[in-house]
Protein backbone atom coordinates (compact mmCIF):
# COMPACT_ATOMS: atom_id res chain seq x y z
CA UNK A 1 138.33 113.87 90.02
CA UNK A 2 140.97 112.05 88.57
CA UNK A 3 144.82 112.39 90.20
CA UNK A 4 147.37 110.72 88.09
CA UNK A 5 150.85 109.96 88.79
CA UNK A 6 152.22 109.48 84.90
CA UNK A 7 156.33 108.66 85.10
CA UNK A 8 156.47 109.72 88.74
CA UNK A 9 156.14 106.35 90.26
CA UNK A 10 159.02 104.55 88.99
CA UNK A 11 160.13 100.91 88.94
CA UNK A 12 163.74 99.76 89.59
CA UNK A 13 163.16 96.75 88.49
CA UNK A 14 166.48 96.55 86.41
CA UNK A 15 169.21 99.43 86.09
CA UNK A 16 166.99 101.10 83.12
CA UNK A 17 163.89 102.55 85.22
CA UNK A 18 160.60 101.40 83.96
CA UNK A 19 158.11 104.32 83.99
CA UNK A 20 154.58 103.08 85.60
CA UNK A 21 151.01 105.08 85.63
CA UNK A 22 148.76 104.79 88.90
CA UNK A 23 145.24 106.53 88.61
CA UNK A 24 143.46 107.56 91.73
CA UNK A 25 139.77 108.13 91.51
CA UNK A 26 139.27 110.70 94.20
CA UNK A 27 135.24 112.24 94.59
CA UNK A 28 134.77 115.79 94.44
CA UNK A 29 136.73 118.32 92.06
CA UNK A 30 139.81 119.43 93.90
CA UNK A 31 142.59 120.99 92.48
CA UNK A 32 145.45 119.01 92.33
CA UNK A 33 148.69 120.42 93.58
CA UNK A 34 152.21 119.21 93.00
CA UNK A 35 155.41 120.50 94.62
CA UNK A 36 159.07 118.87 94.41
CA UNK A 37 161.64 119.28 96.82
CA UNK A 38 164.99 118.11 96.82
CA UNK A 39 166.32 117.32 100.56
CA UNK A 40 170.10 117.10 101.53
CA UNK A 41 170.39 114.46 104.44
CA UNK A 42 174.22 114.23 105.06
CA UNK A 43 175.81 112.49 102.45
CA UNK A 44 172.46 111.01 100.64
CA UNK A 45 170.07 113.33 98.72
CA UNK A 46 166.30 112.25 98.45
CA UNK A 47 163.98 114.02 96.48
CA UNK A 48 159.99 114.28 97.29
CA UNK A 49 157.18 115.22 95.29
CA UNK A 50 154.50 116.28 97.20
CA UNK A 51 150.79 116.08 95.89
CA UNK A 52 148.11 117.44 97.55
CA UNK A 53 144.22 117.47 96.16
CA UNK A 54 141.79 118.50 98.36
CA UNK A 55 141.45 116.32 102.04
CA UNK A 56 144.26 113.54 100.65
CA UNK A 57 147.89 114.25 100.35
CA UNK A 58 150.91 111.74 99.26
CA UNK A 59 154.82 111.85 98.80
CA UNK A 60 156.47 109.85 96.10
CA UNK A 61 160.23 109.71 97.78
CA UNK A 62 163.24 108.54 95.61
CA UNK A 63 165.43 107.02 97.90
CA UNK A 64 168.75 106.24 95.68
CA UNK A 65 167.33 103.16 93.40
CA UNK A 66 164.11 102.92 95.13
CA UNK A 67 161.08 104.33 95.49
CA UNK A 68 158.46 105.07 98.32
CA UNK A 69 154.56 106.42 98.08
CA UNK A 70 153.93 107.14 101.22
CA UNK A 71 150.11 108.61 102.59
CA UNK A 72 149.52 111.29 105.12
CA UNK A 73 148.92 110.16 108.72
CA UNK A 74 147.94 111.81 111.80
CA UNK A 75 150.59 113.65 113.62
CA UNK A 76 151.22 116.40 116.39
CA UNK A 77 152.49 118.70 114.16
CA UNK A 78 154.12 119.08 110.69
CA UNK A 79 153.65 116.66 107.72
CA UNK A 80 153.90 113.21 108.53
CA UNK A 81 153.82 110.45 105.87
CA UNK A 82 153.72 106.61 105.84
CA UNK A 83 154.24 104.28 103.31
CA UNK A 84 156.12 100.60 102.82
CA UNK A 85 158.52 100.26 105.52
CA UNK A 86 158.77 104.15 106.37
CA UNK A 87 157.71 107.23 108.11
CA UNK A 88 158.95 110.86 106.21
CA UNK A 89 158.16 113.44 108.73
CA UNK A 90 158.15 117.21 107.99
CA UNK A 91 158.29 120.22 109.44
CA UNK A 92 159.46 123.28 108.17
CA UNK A 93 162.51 122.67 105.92
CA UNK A 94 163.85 119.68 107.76
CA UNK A 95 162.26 116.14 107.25
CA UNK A 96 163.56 113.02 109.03
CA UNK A 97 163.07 109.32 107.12
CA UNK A 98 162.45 106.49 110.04
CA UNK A 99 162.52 102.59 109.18
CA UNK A 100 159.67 101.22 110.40
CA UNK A 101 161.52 97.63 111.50
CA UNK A 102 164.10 99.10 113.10
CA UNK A 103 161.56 99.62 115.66
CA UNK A 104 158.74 102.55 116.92
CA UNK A 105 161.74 104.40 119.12
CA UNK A 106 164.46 104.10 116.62
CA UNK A 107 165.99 107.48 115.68
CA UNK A 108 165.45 108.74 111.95
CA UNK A 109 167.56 106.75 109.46
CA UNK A 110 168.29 110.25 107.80
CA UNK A 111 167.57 113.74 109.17
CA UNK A 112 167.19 116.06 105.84
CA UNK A 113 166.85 119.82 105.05
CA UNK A 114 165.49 121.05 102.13
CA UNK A 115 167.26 122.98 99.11
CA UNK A 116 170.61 122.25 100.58
């Protein structure tokens, strides 16, 4: 199977975004499955795009200028993503973004609901 993510991870590089293609090679023949969501976190918006093939999921979070792939992780329950500096946890409608070096007991950065 082949999961590609054409113009979704983008660089920031300068104030004109720079689309960039990363190809996964993942065995087996999963369907993949994408899903956007656009989260309200106070006065900041992020928006997610969920894929989801098979055993491996990722979310591709646009964080203002930047952007995060993050990989799913173990957790008690809902979604829980890592990637770069960051943990995007879900659950439900409600997903809170936590910065890694502010350290492991830190409160979320943003607490976020979906479609608001």
């Amino acid at each position: 199977m082949r999961l590609s993510l054409t113009a979704i991870i983008l660089a920031a590089a300068t104030s004109a975004a720079m689309a960039s293609t990363v190809t996964l090679e993942l065995p087996g023949d999963a369907k993949v499955e994408r899903n956007a969501v656009d989260y309200k976190c106070g006065d900041q918006a992020v928006k997610a795009e969920y894929v989801n093939t098979g055993d491996n999921s990722l979310v591709v979070l646009t964080l203002g200028d930047q952007t995060v792939v993050a990989v799913t992780v173990l957790s008690a329950s809902g979604a829980k993503y890592a990637g770069q500096n960051y943990v995007w946890w879900t659950k439900g409608d409600n997903a809170d973004l936590y910065d890694l070096t502010k350290g492991e007991d830190a409160p979320a950065v943003l607490s976020c609901e979906a479609g608001k």
